[in-house]
C-alpha atoms as a PDB file:
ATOM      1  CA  UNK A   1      32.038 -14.040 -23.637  1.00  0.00           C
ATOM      2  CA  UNK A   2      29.211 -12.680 -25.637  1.00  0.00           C
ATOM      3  CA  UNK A   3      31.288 -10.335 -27.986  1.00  0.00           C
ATOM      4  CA  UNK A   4      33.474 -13.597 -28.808  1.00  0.00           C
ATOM      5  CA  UNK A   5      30.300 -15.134 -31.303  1.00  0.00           C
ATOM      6  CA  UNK A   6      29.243 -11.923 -32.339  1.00  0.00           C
ATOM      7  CA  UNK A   7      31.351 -13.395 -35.878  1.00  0.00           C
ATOM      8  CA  UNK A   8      28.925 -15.709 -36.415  1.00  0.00           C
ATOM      9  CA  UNK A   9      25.707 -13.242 -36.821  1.00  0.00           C
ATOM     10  CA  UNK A  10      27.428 -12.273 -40.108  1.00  0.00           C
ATOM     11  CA  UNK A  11      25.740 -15.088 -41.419  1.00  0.00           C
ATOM     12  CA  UNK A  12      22.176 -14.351 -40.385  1.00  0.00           C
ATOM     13  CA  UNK A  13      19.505 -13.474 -42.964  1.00  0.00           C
ATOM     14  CA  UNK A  14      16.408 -12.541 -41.682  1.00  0.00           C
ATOM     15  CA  UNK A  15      13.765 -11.816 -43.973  1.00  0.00           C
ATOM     16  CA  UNK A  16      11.982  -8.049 -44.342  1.00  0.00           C
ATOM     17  CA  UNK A  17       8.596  -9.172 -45.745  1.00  0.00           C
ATOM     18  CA  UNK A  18       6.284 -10.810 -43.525  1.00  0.00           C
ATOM     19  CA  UNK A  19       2.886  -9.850 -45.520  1.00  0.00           C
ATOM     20  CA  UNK A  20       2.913 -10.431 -48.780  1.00  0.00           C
ATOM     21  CA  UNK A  21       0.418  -7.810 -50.118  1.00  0.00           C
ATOM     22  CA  UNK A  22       0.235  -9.166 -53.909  1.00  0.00           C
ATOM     23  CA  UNK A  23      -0.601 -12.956 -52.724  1.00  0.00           C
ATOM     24  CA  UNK A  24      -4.161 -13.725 -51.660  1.00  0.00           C
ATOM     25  CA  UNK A  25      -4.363 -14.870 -47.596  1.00  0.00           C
ATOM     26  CA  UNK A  26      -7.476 -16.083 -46.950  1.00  0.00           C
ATOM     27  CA  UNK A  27      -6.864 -15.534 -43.057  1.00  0.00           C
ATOM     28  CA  UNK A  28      -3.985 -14.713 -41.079  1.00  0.00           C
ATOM     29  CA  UNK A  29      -3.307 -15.104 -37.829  1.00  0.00           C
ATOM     30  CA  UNK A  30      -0.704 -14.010 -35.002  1.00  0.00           C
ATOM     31  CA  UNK A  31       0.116 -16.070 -32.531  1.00  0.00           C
ATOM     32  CA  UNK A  32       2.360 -15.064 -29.537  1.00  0.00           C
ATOM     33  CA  UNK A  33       4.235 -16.734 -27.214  1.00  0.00           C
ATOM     34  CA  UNK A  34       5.673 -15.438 -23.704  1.00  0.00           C
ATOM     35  CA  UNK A  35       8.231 -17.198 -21.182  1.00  0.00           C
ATOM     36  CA  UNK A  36      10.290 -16.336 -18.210  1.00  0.00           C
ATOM     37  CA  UNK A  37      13.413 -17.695 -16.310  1.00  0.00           C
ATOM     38  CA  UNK A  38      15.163 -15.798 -13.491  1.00  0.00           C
ATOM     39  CA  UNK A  39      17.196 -14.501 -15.876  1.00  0.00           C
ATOM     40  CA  UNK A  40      14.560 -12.790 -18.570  1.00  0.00           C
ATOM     41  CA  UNK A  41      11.269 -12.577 -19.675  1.00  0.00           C
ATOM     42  CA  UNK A  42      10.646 -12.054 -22.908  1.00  0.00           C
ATOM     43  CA  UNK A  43       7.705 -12.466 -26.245  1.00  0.00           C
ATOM     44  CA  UNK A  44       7.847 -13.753 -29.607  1.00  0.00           C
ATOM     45  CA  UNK A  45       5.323 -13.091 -31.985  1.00  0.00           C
ATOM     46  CA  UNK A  46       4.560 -14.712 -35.170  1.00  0.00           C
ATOM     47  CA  UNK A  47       2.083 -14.467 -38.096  1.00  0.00           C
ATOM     48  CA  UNK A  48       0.658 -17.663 -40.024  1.00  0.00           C
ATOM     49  CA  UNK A  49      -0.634 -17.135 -43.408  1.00  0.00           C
ATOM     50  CA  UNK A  50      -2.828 -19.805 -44.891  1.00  0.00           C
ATOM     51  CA  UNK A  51      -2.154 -18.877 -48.779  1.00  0.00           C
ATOM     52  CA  UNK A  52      -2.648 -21.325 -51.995  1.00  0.00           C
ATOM     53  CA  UNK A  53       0.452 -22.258 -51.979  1.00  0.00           C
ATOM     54  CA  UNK A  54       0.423 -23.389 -48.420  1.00  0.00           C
ATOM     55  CA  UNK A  55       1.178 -22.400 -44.623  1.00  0.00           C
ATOM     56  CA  UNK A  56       3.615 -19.718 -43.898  1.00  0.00           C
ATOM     57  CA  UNK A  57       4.770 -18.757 -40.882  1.00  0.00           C
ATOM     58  CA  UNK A  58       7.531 -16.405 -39.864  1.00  0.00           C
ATOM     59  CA  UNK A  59       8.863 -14.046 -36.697  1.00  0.00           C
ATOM     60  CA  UNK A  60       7.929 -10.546 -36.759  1.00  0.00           C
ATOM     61  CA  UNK A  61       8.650  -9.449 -33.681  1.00  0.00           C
ATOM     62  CA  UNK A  62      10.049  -9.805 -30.139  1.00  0.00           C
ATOM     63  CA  UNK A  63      11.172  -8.122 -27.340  1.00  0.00           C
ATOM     64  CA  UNK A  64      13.153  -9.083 -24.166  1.00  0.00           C
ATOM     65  CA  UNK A  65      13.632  -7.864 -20.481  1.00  0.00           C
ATOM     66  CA  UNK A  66      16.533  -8.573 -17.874  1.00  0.00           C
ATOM     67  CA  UNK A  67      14.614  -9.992 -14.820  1.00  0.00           C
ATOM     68  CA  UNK A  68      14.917  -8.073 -11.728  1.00  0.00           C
ATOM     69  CA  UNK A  69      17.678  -9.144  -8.747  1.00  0.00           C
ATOM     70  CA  UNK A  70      14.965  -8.447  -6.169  1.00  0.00           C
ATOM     71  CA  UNK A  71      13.533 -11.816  -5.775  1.00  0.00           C
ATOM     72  CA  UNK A  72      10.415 -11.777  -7.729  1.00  0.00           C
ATOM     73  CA  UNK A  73       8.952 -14.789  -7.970  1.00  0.00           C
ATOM     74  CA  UNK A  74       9.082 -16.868 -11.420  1.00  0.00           C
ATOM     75  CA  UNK A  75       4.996 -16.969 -11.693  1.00  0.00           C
ATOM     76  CA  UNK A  76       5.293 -12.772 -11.904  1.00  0.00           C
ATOM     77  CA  UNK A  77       7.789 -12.813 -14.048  1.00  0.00           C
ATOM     78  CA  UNK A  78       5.819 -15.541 -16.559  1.00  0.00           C
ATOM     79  CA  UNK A  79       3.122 -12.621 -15.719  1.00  0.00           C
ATOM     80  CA  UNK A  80       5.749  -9.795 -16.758  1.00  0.00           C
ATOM     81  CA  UNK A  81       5.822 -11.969 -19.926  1.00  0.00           C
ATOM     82  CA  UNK A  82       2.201 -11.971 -20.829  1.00  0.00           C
ATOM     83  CA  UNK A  83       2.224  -8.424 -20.391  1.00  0.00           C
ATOM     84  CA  UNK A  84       5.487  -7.406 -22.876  1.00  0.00           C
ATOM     85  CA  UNK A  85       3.414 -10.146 -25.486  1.00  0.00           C
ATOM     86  CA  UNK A  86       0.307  -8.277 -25.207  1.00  0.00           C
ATOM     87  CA  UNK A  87       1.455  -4.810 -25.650  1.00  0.00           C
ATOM     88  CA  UNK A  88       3.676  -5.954 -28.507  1.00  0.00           C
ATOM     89  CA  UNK A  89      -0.214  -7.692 -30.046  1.00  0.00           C
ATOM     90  CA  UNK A  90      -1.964  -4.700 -29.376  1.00  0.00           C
ATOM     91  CA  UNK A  91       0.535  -2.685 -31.882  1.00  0.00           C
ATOM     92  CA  UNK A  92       1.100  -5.246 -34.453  1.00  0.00           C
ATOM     93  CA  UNK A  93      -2.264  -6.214 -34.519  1.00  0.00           C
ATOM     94  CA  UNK A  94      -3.274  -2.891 -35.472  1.00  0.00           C
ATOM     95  CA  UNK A  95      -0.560  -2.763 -38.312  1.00  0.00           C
ATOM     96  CA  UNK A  96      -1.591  -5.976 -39.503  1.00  0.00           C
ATOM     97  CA  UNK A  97      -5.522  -5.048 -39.359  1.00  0.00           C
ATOM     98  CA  UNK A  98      -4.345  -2.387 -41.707  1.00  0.00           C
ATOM     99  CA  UNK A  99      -3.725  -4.416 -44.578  1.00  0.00           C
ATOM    100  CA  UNK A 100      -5.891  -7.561 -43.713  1.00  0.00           C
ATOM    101  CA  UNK A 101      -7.779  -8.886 -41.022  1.00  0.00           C
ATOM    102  CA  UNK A 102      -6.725 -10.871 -38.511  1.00  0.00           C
ATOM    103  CA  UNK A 103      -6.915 -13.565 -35.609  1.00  0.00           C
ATOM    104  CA  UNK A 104      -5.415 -13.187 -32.594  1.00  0.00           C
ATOM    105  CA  UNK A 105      -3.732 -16.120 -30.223  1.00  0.00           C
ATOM    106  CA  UNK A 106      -1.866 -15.860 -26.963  1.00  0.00           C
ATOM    107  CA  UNK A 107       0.488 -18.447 -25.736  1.00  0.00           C
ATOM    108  CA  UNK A 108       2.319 -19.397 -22.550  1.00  0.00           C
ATOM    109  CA  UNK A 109       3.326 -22.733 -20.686  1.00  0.00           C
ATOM    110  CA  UNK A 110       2.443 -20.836 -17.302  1.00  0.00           C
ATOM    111  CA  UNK A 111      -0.906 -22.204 -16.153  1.00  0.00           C
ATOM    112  CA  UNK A 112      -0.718 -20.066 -12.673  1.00  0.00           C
ATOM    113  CA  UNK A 113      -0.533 -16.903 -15.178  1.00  0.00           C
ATOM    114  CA  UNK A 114      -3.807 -18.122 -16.551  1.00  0.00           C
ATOM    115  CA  UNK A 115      -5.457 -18.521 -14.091  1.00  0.00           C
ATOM    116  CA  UNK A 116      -4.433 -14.870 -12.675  1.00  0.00           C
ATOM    117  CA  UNK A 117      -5.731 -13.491 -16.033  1.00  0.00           C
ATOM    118  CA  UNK A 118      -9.008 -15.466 -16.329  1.00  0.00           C
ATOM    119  CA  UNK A 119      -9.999 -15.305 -12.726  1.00  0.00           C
ATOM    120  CA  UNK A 120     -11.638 -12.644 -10.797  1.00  0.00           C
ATOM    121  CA  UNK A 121      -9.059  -9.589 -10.430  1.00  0.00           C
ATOM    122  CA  UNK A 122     -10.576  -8.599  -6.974  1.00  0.00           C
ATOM    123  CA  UNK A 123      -8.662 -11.762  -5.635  1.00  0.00           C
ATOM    124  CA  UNK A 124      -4.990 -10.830  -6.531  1.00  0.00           C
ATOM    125  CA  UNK A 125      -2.724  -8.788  -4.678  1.00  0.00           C
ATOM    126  CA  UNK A 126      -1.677  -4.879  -6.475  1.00  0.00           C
ATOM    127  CA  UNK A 127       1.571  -6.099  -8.699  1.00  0.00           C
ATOM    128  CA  UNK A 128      -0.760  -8.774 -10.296  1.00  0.00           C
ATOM    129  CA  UNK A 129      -3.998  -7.066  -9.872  1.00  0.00           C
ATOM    130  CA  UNK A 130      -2.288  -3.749 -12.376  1.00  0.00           C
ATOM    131  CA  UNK A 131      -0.596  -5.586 -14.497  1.00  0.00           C
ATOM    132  CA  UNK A 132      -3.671  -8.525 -14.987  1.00  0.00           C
ATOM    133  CA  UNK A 133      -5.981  -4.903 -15.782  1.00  0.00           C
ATOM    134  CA  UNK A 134      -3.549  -4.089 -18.248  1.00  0.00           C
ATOM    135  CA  UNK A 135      -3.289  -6.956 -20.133  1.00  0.00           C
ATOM    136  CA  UNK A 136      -7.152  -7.947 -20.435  1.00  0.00           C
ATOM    137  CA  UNK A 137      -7.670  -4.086 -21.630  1.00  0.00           C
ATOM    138  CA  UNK A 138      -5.344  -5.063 -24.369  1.00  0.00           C
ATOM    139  CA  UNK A 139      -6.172  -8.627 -25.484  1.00  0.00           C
ATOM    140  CA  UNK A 140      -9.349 -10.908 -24.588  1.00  0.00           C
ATOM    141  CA  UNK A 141      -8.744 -12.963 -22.088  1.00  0.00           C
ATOM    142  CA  UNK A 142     -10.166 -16.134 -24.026  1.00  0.00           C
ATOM    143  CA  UNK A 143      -7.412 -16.061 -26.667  1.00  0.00           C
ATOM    144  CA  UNK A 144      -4.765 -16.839 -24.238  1.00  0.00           C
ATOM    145  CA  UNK A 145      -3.922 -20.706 -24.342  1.00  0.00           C
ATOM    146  CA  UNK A 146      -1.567 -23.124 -22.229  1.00  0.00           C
ATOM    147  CA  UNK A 147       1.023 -24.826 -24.625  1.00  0.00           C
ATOM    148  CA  UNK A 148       3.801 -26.794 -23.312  1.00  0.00           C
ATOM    149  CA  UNK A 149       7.496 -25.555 -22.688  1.00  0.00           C
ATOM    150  CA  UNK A 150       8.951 -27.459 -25.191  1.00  0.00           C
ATOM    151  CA  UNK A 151       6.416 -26.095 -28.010  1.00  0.00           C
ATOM    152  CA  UNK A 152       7.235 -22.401 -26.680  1.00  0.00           C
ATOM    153  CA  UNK A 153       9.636 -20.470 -28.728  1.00  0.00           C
ATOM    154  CA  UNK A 154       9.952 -17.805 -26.396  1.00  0.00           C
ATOM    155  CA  UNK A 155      11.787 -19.852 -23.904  1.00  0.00           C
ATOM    156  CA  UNK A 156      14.714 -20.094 -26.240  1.00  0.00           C
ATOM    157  CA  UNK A 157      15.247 -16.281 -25.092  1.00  0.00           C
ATOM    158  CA  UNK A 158      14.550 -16.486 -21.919  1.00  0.00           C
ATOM    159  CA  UNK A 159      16.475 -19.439 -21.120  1.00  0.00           C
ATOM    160  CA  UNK A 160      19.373 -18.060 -23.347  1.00  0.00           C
ATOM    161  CA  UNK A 161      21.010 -19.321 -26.465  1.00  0.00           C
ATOM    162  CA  UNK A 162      24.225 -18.966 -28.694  1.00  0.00           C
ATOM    163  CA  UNK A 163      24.493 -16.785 -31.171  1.00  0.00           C
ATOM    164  CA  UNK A 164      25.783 -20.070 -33.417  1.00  0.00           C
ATOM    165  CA  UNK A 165      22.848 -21.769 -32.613  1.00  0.00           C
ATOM    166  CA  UNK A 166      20.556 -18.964 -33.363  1.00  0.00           C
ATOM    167  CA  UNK A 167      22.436 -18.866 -36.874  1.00  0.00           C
ATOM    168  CA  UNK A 168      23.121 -22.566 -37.878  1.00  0.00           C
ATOM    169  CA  UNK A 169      20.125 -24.975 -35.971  1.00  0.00           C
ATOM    170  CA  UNK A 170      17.054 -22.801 -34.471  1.00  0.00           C
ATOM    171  CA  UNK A 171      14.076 -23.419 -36.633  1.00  0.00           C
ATOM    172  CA  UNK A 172      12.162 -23.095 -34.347  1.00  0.00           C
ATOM    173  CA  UNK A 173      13.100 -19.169 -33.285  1.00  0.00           C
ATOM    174  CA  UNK A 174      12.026 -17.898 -36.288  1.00  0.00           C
ATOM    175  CA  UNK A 175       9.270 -20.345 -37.482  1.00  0.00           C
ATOM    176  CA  UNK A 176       7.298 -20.411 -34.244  1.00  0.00           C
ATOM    177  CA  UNK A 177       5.891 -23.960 -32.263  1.00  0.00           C
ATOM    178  CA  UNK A 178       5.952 -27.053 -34.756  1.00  0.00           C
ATOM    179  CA  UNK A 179       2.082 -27.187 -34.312  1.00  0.00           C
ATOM    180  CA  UNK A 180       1.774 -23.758 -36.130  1.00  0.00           C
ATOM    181  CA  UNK A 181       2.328 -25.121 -39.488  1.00  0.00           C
ATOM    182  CA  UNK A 182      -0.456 -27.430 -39.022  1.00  0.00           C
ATOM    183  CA  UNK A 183      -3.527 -26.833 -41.146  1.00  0.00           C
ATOM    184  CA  UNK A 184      -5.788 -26.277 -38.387  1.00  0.00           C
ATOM    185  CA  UNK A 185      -5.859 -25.156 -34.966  1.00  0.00           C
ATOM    186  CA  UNK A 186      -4.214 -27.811 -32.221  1.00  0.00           C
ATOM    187  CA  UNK A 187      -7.138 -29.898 -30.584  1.00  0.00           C
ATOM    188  CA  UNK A 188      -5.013 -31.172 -27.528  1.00  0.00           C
ATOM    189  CA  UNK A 189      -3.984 -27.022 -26.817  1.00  0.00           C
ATOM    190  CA  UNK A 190      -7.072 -25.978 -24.266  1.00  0.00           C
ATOM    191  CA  UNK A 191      -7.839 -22.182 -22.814  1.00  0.00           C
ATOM    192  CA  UNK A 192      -7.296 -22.809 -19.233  1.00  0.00           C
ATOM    193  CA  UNK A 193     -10.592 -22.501 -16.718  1.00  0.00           C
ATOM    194  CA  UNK A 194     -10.179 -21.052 -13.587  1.00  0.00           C
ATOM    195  CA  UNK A 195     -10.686 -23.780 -11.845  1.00  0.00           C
ATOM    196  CA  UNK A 196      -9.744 -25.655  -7.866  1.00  0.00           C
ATOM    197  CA  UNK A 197      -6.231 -26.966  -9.314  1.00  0.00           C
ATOM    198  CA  UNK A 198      -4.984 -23.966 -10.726  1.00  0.00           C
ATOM    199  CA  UNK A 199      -6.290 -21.772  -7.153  1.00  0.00           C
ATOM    200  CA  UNK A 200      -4.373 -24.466  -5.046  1.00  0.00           C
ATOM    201  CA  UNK A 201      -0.547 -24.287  -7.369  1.00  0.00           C
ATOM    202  CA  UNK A 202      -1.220 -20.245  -6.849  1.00  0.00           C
ATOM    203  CA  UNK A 203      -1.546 -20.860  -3.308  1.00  0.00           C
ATOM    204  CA  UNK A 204       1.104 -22.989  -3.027  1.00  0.00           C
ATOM    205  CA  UNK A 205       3.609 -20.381  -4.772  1.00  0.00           C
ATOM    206  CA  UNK A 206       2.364 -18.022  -2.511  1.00  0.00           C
ATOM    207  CA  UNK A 207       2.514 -19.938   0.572  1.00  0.00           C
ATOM    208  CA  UNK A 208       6.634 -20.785  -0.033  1.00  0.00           C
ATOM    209  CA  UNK A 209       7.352 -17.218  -0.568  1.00  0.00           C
ATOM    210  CA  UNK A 210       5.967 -16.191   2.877  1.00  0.00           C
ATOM    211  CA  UNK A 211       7.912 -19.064   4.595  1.00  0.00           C
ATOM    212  CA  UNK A 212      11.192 -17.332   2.629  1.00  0.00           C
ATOM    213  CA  UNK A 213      10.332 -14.253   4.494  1.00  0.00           C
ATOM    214  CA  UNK A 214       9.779 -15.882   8.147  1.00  0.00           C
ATOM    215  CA  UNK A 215      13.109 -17.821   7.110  1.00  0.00           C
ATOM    216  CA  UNK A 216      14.718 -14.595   7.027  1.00  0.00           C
ATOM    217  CA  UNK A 217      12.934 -12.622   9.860  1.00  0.00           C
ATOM    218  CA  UNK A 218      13.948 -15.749  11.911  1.00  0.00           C
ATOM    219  CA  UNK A 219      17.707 -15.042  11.007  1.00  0.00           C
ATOM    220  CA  UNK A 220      17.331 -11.356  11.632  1.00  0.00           C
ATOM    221  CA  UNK A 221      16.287 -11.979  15.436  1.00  0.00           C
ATOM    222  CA  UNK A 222      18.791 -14.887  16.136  1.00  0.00           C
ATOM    223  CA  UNK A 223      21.756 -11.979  15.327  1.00  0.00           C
ATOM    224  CA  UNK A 224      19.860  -9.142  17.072  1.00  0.00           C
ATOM    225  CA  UNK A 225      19.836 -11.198  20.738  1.00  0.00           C
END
C-alpha cells in the first residue's frame, strides 16, 4: 500500500530556490514535458539556467490528473497532458518573465498530439477541437517538440513510481531529460510537421475505436433477439 513508504519521504530534500536572483543568467529557459498512461496524465516543468558557472537545471513544478474510467482513448489523454503542461507554462512563464526573460519549450513523446495541435483545427472532432484552441491560445504551437519516452520525465508520473525510488535513484524527476544539461539545444529533437504519416496513425486510432463500438453494438443485439 501507498501509506506503507510514506517513511521514506522523510528523507526528501527538495530545494526552494529555483532562480537565483544575485547570479547573472544569461538566458533561461523552461522546458516542459507531458505524458499519459491509462492511469494519469500529468506535466513536469523545468527551468535551465546557462550561468558562469555552468548549466543548471531543476523541477519547479508539476501537476497530475487520475485518468478517467470512461474509455478515453490514450492519444486524448497524451492531449489532456499537453493541455495541464501548457496552462502550468502560461503561469510560470509569467512569474519567471518577472524577474528575467525567458524561452519557452514544450515536450511530449506523442506525435498524434502534434499533429492535432499543428494541423488545421477545423479537421478534429469537439473534445480535441476545445481543448487544441486552448492550448495554442496559451503557448505557440512551434515550441512544442517530439522527444522520445525514455527522455520524458513526465512519464515517471504517469506510469507510477515508488516513493523509495523517487527518494534514493530518480535523477531524472527532478533534473529533467539527460539532453537538458547539454550546452545547446538537441539537433536530433525535430518540431513535428503535419504531415501524410502522422494523418494516417490519427486515422488509424480513430478507426479501432469505432470497431470497439460496433464490437459492442454487435453484443447488444445478439442478447436482445
Amino acid at each position: 500500500m501507498w501509506c506503507e513508504e510514506l517513511p521514506h519521504l522523510e528523507n526528501l530534500k527538495i530545494p526552494r530556490l529555483v532562480l537565483d536572483s544575485t547570479q547573472d543568467e544569461d538566458i533561461v529557459e523552461l522546458h516542459s514535458f507531458c505524458d499519459a498512461s491509462k492511469k494519469a496524465y500529468d506535466a513536469a516543468i523545468y527551468s535551465k539556467s546557462r550561468t558562469r558557472t555552468g548549466i543548471s537545471v531543476k523541477l519547479v513544478t508539476s501537476k497530475s490528473r487520475v485518468a478517467p474510467l470512461n474509455g478515453v482513448t490514450l492519444p486524448r489523454l497524451e492531449l489532456l497532458g499537453l493541455l495541464i503542461a501548457a496552462r502550468l507554462t502560461s503561469k510560470v512563464g509569467k512569474i519567471v518573465n518577472s524577474k528575467r526573460p525567458c524561452v519557452q519549450y514544450q515536450w511530449t513523446d506523442s506525435k498524434i498530439v502534434l499533429f492535432w495541435i499543428k494541423g488545421s483545427k477545423n479537421r478534429w472532432k469537439q473534445f480535441v477541437a476545445n481543448r487544441v484552441n486552448e492550448i495554442t491560445s496559451l503557448t505557440d504551437p512551434n515550441s512544442w517538440y517530439h522527444c522520445a519516452g525514455k527522455e520524458n520525465p513526465a512519464d515517471l508520473l504517469a506510469s507510477g513510481m515508488s516513493a523509495d525510488l523517487l527518494v534514493t535513484s530518480n535523477t531524472r524527476w527532478w533534473t529533467g531529460a539527460e539532453f537538458l544539461s547539454d550546452p545547446e539545444f538537441p539537433e536530433n529533437f525535430e518540431s513535428v510537421d503535419s504531415d501524410l504519416d502522422y494523418l494516417t496513425e490519427n486515422e488509424r486510432e480513430t478507426i479501432e475505436l469505432e470497431r470497439k463500438k460496433f464490437l459492442k453494438l454487435r453484443a447488444v443485439m445478439r442478447l436482445s433477439y
